[in-house]
Protein backbone atom coordinates (compact mmCIF):
# COMPACT_ATOMS: atom_id res chain seq x y z
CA UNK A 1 0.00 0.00 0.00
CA UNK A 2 1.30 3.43 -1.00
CA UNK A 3 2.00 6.32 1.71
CA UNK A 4 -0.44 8.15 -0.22
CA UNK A 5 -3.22 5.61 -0.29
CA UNK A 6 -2.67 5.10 3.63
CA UNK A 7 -2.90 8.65 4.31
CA UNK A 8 -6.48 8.73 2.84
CA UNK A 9 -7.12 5.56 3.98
CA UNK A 10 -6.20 7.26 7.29
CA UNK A 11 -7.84 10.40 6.71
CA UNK A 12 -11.15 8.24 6.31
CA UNK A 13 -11.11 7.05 8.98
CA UNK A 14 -10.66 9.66 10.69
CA UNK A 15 -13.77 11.15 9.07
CA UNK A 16 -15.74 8.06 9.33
CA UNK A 17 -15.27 8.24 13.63
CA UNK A 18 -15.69 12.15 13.64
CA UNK A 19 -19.46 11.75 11.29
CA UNK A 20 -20.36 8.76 13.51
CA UNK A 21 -20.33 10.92 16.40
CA UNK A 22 -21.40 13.90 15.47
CA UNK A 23 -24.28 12.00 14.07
CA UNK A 24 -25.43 10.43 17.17
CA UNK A 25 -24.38 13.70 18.86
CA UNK A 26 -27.45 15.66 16.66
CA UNK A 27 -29.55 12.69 16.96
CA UNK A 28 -30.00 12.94 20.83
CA UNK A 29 -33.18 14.30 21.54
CA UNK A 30 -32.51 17.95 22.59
CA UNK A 31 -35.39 18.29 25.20
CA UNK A 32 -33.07 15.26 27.19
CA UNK A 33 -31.45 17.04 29.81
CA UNK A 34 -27.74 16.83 29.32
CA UNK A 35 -25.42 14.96 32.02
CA UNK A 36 -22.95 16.84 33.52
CA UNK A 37 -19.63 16.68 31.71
CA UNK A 38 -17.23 14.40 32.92
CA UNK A 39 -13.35 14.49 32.09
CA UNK A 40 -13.44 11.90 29.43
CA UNK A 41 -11.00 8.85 30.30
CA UNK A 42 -7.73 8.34 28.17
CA UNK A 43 -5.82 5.65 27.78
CA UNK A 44 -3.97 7.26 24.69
CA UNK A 45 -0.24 6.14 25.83
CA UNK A 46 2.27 9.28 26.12
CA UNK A 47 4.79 9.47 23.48
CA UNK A 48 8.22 8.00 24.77
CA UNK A 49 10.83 10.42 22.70
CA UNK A 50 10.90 14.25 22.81
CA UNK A 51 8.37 16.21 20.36
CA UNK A 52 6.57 18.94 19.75
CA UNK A 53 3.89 17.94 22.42
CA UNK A 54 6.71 19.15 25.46
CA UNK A 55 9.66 20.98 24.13
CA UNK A 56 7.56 24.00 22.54
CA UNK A 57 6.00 26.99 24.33
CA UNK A 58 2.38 26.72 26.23
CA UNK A 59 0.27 27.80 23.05
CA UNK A 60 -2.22 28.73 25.72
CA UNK A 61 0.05 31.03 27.07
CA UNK A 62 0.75 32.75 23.40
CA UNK A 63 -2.81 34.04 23.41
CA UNK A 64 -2.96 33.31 19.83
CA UNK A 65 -4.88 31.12 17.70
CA UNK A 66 -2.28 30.52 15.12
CA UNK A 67 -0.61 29.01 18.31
CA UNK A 68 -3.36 26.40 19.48
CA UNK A 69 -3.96 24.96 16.40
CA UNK A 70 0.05 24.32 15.75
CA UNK A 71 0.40 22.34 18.26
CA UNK A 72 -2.85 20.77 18.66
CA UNK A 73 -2.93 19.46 15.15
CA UNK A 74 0.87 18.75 15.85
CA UNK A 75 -0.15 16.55 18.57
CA UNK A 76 -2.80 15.02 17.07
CA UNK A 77 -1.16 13.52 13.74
CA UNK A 78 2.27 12.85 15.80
CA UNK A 79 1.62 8.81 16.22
CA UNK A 80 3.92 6.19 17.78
CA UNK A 81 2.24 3.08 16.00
CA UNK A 82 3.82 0.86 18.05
CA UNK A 83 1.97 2.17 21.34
CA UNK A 84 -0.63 3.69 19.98
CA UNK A 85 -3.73 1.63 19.26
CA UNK A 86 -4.84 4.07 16.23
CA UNK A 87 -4.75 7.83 15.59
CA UNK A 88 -6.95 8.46 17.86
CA UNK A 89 -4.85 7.79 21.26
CA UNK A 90 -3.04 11.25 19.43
CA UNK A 91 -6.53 13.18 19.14
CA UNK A 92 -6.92 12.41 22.75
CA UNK A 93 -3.99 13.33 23.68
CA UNK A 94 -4.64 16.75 22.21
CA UNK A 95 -8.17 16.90 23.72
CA UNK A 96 -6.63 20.03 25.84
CA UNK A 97 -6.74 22.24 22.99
CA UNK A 98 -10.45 21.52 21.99
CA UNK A 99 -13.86 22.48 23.01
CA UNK A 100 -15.92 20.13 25.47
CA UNK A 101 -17.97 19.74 22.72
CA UNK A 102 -15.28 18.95 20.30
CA UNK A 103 -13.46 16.59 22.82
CA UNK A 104 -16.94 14.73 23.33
CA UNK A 105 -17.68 13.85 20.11
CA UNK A 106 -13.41 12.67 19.64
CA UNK A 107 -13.20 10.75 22.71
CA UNK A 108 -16.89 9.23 22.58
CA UNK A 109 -16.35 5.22 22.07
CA UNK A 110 -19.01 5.44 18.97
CA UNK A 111 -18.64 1.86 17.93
CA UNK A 112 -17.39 2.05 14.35
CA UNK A 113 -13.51 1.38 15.60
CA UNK A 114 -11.77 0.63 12.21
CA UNK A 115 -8.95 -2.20 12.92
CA UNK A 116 -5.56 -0.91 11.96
CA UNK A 117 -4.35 -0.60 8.82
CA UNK A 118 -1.88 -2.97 7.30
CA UNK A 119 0.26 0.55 6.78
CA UNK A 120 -0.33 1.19 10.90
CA UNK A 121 0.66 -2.98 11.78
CA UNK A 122 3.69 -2.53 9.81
CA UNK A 123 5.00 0.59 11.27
CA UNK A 124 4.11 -0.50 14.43
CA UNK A 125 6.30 -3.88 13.73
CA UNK A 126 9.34 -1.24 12.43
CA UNK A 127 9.17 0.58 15.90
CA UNK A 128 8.64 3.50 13.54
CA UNK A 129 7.34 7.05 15.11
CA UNK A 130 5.16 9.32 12.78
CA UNK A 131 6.32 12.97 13.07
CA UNK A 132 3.85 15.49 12.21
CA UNK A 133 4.88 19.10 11.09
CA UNK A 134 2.04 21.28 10.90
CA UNK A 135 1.84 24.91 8.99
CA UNK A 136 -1.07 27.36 9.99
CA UNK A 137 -2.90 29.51 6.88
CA UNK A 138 -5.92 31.18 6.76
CA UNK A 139 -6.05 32.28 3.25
CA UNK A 140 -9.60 32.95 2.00
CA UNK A 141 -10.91 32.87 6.36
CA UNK A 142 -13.62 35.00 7.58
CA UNK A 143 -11.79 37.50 9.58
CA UNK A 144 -10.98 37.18 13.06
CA UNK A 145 -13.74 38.42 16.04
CA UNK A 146 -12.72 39.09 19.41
CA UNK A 147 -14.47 35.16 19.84
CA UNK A 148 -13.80 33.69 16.98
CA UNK A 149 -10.79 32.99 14.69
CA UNK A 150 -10.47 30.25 11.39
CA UNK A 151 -7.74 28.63 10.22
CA UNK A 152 -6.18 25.89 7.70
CA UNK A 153 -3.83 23.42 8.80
CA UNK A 154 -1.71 22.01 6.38
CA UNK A 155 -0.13 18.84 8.03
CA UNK A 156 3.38 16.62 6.38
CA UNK A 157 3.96 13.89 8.38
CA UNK A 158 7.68 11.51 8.38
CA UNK A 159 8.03 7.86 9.57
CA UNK A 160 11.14 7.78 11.35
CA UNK A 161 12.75 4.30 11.84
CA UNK A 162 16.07 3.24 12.91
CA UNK A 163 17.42 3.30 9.64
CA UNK A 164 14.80 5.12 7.28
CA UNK A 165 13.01 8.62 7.32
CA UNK A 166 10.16 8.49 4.90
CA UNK A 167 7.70 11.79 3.99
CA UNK A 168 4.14 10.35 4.46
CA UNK A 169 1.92 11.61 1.29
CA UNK A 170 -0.03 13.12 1.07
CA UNK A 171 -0.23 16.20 3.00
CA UNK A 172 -3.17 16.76 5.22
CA UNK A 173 -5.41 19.45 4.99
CA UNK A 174 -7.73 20.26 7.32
CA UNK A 175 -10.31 23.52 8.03
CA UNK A 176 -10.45 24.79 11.89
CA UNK A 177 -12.73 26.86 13.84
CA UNK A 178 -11.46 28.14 17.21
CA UNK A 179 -13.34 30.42 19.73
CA UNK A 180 -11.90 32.59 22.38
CA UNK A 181 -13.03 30.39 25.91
CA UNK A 182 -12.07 31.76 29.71
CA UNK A 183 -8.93 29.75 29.20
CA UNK A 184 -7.96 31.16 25.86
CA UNK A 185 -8.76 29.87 22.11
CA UNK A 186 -9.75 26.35 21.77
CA UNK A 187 -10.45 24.47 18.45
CA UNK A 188 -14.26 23.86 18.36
CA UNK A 189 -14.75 22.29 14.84
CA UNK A 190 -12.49 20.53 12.27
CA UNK A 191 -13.09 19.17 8.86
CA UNK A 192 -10.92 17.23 6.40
């Protein structure tokens, strides 16, 4: 399998888990009164070498959105296959940078787990780690508000081995929309 056929092999999935949630998400009945939120539980592993996840600045801290969704969409396409169970252990691990709501419908076990991909198994069996690098646009955005701010995220990701460093294609694209919380700008939306 090509790097570029797992990548939107990948990217499906990804979409597939996002729609089934945010499907059953609009599909509760809104008159149900709404539990209160618990921290969701993660079991995403932490990754074991140094990255972008704890040798960069506190994007929080920044007050910027350009900032948050760096290294949130850094964090959440930087995969260790090998510990990982699937890209979503990242997303989870970069739940800090979303919305409740947005963290709810990532972390919410929706059924419709894909098994790894035969791409995943065999960097997993190579010890490789998937790098991310991500670069922030917003070309063509509605402007900014003093609560709102969009973005594009354009994502390249390398598999590192022992021996080999390999680009993953293709690149990633993906549309953000951040708001402005109590605790600073937090991604609320994200589409492939």
């Amino acid at each position: 399998m090509t790097y570029r056929k797992l990548a939107a092999v990948s990217g499906l999935i990804v979409l597939v888990v996002f729609a089934a949630a945010l499907w059953r998400h609009n599909s509760m009945d809104d008159t149900t009164a709404t539990p209160a939120r618990t921290p969701p539980s993660s079991t995403a592993p932490e990754p074991t070498e140094s990255s972008a996840t704890n040798t960069a600045p506190d994007p929080m801290e920044s007050g910027t959105p350009d900032a948050v969704a760096a290294q949130a969409m850094t964090i959440a396409h930087t995969w260790t296959p090998g510990l990982d169970t699937s890209p979503n252990d990242a997303f989870r691990r970069a739940a800090e940078y979303f919305t409740p709501r947005l963290t709810d419908l990532i972390t919410t076990n929706t059924g419709t787990d894909v098994p790894p991909s035969l791409q995943w198994q065999n960097w997993a069996t190579e010890h490789a780690r998937i790098i991310a690098d991500t670069t922030i646009g917003c070309s063509g955005c509605p402007a900014d508000t003093t609560d709102t701010a969009h973005r594009v995220a354009t994502i390249t990701q390398t598999a590192t081995t022992a021996t080999t460093t390999t680009r993953v294609d293709p690149d990633t694209t993906i549309w953000l929309a951040l708001v402005h919380t109590d605790t600073g700008w937090l991604i609320d939306e994200l589409r492939y």
